[in-house]
C-alpha atoms as a PDB file:
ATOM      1  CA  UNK A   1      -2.653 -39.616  44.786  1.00  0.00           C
ATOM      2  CA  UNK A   2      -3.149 -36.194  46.566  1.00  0.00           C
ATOM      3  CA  UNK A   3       0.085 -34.675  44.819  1.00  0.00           C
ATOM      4  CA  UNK A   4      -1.656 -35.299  41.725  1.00  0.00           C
ATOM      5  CA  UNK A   5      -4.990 -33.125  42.698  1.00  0.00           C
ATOM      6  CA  UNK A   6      -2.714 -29.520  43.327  1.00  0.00           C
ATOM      7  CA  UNK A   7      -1.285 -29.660  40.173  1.00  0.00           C
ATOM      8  CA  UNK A   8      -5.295 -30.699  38.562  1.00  0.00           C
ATOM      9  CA  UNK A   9      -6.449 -27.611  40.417  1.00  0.00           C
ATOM     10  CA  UNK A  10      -3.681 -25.206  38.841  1.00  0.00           C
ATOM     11  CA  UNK A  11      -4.076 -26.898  35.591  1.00  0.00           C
ATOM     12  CA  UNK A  12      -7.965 -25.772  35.238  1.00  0.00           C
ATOM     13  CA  UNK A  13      -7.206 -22.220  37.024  1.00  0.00           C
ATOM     14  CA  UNK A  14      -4.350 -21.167  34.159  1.00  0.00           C
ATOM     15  CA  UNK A  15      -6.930 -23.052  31.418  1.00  0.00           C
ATOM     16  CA  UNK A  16      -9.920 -20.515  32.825  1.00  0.00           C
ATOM     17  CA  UNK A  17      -7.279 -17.336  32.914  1.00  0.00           C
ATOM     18  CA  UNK A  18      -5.626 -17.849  29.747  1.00  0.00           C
ATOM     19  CA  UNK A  19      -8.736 -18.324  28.033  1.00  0.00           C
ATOM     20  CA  UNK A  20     -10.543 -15.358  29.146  1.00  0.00           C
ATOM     21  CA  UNK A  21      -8.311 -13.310  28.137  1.00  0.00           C
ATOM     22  CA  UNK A  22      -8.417 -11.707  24.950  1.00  0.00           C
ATOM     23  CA  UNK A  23      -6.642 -12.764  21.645  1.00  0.00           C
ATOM     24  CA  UNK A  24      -4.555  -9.601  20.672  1.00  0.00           C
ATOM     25  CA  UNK A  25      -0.922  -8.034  19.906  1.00  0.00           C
ATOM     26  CA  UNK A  26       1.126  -6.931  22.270  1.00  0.00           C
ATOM     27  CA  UNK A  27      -0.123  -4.005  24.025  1.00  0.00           C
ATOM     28  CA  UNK A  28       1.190  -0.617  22.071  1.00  0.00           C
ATOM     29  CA  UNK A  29       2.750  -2.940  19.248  1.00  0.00           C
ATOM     30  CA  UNK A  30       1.233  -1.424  15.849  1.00  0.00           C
ATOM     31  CA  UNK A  31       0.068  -4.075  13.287  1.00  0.00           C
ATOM     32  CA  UNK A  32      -0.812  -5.292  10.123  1.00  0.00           C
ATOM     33  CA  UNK A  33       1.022  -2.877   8.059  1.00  0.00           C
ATOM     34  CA  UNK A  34      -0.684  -2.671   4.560  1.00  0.00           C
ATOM     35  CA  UNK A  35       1.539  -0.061   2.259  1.00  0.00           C
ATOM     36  CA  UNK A  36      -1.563   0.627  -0.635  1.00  0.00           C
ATOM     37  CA  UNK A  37       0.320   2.450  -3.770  1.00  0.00           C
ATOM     38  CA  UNK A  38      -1.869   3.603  -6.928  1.00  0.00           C
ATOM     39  CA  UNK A  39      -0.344   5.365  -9.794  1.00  0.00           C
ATOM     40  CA  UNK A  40       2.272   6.047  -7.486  1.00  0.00           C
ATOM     41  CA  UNK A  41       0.556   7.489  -4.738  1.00  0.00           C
ATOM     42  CA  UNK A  42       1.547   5.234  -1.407  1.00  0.00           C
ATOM     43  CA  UNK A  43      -0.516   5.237   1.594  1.00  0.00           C
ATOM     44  CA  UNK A  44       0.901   3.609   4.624  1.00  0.00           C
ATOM     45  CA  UNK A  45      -1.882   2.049   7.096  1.00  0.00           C
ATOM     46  CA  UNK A  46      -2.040   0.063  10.171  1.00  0.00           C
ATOM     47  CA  UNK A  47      -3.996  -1.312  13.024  1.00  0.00           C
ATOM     48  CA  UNK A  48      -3.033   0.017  16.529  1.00  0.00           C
ATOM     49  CA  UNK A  49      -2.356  -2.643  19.351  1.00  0.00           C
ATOM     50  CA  UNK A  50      -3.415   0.094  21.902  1.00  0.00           C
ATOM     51  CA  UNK A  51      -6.861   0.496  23.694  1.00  0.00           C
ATOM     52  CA  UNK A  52      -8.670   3.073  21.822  1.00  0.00           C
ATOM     53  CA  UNK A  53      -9.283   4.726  25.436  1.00  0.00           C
ATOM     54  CA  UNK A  54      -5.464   5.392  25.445  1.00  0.00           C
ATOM     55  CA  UNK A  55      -3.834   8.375  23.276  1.00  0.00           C
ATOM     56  CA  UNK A  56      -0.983   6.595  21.105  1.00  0.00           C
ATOM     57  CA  UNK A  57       1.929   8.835  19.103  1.00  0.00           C
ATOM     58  CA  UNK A  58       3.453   7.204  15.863  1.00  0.00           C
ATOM     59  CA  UNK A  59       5.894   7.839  14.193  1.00  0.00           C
ATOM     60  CA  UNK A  60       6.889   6.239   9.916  1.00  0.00           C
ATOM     61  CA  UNK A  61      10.289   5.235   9.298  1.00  0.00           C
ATOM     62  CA  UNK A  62      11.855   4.269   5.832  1.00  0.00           C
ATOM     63  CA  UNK A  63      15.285   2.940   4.663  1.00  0.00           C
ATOM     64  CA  UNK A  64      16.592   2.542   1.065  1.00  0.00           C
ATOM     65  CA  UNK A  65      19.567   0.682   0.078  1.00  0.00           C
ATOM     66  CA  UNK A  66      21.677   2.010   2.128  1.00  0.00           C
ATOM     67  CA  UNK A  67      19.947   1.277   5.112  1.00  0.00           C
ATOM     68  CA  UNK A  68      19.845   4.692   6.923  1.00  0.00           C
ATOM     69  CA  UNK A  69      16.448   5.116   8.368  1.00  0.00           C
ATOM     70  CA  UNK A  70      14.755   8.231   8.033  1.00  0.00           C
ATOM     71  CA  UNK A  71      11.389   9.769   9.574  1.00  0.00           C
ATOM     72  CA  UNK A  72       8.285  10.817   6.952  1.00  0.00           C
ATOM     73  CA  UNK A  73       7.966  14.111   6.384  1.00  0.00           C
ATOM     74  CA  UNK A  74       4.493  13.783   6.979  1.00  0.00           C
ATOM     75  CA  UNK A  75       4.425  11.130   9.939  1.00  0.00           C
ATOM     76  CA  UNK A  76       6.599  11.864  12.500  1.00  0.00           C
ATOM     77  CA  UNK A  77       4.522  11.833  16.157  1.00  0.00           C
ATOM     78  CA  UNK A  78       0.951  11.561  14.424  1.00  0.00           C
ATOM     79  CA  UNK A  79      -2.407  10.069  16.102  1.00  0.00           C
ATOM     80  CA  UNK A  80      -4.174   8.846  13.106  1.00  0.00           C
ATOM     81  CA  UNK A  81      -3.217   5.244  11.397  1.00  0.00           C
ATOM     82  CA  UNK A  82      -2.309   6.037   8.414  1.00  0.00           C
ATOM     83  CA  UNK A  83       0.891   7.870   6.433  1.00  0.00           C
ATOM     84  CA  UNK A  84       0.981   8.893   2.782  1.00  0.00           C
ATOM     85  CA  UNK A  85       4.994   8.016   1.527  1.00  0.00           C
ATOM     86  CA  UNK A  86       4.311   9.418  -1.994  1.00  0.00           C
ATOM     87  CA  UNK A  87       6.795  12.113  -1.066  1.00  0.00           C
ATOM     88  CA  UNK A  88       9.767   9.774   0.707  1.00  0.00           C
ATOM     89  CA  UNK A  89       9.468   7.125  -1.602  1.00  0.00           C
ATOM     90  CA  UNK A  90      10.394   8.950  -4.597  1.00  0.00           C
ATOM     91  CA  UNK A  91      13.450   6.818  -6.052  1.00  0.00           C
ATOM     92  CA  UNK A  92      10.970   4.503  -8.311  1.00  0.00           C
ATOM     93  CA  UNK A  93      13.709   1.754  -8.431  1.00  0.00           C
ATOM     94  CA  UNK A  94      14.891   1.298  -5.465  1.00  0.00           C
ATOM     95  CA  UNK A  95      13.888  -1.093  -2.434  1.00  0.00           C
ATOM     96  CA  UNK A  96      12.576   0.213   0.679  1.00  0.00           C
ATOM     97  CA  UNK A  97      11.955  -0.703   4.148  1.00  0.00           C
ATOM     98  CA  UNK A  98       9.083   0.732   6.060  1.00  0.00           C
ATOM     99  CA  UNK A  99       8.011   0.325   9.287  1.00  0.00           C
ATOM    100  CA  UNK A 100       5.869   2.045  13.051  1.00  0.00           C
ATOM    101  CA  UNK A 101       7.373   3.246  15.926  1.00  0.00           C
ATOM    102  CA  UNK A 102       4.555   3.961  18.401  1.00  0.00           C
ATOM    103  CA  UNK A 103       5.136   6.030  21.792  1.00  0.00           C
ATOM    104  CA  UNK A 104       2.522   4.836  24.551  1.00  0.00           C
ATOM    105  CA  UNK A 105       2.932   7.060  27.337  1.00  0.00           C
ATOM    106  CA  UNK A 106       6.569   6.141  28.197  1.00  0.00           C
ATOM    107  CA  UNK A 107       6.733   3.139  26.290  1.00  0.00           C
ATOM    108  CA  UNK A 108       7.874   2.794  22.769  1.00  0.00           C
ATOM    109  CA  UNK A 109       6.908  -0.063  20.195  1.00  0.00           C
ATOM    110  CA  UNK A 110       8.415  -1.224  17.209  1.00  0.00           C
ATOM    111  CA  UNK A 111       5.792  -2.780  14.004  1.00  0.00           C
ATOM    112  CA  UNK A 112       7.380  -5.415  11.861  1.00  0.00           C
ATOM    113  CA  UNK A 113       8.910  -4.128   8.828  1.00  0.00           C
ATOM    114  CA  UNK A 114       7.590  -4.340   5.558  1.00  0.00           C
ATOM    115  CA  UNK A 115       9.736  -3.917   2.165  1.00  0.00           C
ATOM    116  CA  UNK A 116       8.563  -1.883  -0.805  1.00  0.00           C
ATOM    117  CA  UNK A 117       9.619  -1.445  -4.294  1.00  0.00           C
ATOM    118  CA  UNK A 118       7.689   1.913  -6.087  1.00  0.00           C
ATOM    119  CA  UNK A 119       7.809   0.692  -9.820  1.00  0.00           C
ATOM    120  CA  UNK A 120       7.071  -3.145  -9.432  1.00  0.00           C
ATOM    121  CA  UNK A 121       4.415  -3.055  -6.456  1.00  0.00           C
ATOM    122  CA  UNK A 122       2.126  -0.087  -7.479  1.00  0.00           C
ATOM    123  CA  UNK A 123      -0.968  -0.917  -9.265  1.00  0.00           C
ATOM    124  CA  UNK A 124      -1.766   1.351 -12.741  1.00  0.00           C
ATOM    125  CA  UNK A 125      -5.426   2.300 -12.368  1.00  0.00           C
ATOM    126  CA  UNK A 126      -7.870   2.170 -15.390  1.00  0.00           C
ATOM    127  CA  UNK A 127      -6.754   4.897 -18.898  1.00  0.00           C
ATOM    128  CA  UNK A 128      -9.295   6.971 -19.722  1.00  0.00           C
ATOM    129  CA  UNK A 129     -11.304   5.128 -22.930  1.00  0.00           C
ATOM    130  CA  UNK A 130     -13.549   7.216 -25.265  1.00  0.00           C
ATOM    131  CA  UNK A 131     -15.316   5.518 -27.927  1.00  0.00           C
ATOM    132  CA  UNK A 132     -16.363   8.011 -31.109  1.00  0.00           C
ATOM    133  CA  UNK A 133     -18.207   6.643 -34.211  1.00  0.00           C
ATOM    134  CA  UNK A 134     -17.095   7.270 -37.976  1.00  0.00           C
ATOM    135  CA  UNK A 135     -19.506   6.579 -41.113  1.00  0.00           C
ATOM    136  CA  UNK A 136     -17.693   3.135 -41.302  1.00  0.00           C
ATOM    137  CA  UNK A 137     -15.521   3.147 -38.154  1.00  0.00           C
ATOM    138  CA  UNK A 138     -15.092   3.111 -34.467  1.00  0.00           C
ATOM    139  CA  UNK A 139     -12.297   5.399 -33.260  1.00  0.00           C
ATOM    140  CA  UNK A 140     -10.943   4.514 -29.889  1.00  0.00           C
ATOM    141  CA  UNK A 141      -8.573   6.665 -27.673  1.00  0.00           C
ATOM    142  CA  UNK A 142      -6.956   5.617 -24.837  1.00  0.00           C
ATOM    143  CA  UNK A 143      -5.673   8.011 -22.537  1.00  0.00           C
ATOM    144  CA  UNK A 144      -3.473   6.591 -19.478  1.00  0.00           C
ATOM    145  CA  UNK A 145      -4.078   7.482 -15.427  1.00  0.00           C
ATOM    146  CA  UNK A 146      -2.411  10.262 -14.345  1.00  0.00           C
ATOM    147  CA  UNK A 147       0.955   9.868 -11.945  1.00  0.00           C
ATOM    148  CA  UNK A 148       1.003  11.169  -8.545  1.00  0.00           C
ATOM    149  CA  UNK A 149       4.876  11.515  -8.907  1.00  0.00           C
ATOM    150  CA  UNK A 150       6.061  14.896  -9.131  1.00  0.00           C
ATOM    151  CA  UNK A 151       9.631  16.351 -10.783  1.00  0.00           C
ATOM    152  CA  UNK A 152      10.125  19.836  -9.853  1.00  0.00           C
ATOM    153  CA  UNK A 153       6.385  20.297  -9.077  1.00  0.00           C
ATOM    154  CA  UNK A 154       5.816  19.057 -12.535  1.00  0.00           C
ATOM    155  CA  UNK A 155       3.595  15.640 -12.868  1.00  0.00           C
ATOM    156  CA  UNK A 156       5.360  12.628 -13.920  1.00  0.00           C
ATOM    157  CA  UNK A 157       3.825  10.820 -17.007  1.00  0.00           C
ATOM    158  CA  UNK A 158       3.300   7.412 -16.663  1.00  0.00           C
ATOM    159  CA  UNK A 159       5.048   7.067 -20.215  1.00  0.00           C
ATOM    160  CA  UNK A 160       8.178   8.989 -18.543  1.00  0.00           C
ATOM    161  CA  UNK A 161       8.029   6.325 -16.083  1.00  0.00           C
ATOM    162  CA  UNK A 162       7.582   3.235 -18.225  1.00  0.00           C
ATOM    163  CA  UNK A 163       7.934   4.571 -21.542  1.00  0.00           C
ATOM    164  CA  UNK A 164       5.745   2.054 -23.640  1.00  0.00           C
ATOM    165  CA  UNK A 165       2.773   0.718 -22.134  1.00  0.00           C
ATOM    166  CA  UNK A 166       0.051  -0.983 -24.722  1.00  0.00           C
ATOM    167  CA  UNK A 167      -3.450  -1.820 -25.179  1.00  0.00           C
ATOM    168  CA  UNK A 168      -5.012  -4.391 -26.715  1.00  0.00           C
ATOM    169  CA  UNK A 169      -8.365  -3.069 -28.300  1.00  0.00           C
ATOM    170  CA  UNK A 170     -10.400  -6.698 -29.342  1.00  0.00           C
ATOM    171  CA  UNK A 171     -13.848  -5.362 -31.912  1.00  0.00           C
ATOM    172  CA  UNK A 172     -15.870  -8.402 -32.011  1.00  0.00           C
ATOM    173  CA  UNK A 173     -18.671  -8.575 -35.095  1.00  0.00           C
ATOM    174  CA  UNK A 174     -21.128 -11.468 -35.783  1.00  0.00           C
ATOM    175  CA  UNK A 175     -18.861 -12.651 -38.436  1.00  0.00           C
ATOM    176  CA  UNK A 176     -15.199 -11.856 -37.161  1.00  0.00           C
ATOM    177  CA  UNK A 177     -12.904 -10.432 -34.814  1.00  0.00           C
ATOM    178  CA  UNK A 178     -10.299  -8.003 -35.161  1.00  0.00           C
ATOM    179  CA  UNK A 179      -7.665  -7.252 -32.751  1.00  0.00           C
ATOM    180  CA  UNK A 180      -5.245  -4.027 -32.593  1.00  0.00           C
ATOM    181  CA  UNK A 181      -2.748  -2.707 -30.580  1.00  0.00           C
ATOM    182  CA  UNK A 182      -3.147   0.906 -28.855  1.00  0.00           C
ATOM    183  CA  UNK A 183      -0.075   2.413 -27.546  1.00  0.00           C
ATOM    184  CA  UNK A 184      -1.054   4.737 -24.573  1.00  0.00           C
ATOM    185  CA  UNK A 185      -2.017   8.887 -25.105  1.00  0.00           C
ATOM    186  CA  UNK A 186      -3.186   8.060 -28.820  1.00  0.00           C
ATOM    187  CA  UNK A 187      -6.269   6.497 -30.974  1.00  0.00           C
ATOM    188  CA  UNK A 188      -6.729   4.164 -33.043  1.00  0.00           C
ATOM    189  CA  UNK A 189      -9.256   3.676 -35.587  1.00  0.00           C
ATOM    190  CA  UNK A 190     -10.944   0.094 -36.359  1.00  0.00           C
END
């Protein structure tokens, strides 16, 4: 019965050091990658799996299609935990691969990847509405969010991009309802 009390006593002593230890990542090891885009402005962000106490370098890599990974312009060997991508991630269509390298000291970490598309995971934010009265009418324009994407300096329209986007204007009266469609960047009178 004795062999049966060492192996009780090293039982409880890993139970009591494993559970005062803290739940976390492993040290260095960025995560929790969150790639935000808005009218096609992307913002890269993460969570560092460093103490705050100790200075960590990182550094944003991407990879399209062909799977050659470059460094961000703008993120290469940064402190803060954050990188905009509007600037690498200009091909709209294609798929890419992001992910962290972080330099801790001497050690280096890898994040887990995550994959990004520009034109199907952006969000549109809200058009521009202005509401005008008539004698008998209500004339509605609808002018769309401008694009963060750039072509020789120039600003991409969001019509360039998708070139029809619609609206659908609903006036509601006591006795009716009348429904139109708005194309974007015009008015429409109801």
């Amino acid at each position: 019965m004795w062999f049966h009390f060492p192996a009780y006593v090293i039982c409880i002593l890993c139970a009591a050091c494993c559970s005062s230890m803290p739940e976390s990542f492993p040290e260095g090891l960025p995560f929790n990658l969150k790639l935000e885009s808005c009218n096609f402005e992307h913002v890269l962000s993460w969570q560092a799996g460093t103490d705050p106490n100790v200075t960590a370098h990182y550094r944003v890599l991407y990879a399209d299609h062909s799977r050659n990974w470059m460094i961000a312009q703008n993120c290469s060997y940064i402190e803060h935990l954050s990188c905009n991508l509007t600037e690498d991630l200009k091909n709209l269509s294609v798929p890419y691969r992001v992910f962290v390298w972080s330099f801790v000291g001497t050690k280096e970490f890898n994040s887990s990847t995550l994959d990004f598309v520009p034109l199907t995971d952006t969000c549109l934010g809200p058009p521009e509405v202005n509401i005008s009265s008539c004698l008998n009418c209500i004339n509605v324009t609808v002018k769309l969010p401008t694009s963060h994407l750039r072509n020789n300096e120039k600003p991409v329209s969001l019509i360039d991009i998708y070139k029809n986007i619609d609206y659908y204007i609903t006036l509601k009266t006591f006795d009716r309802e009348h429904k139109e469609i708005c194309s974007a960047n015009s008015s429409i009178v109801l």
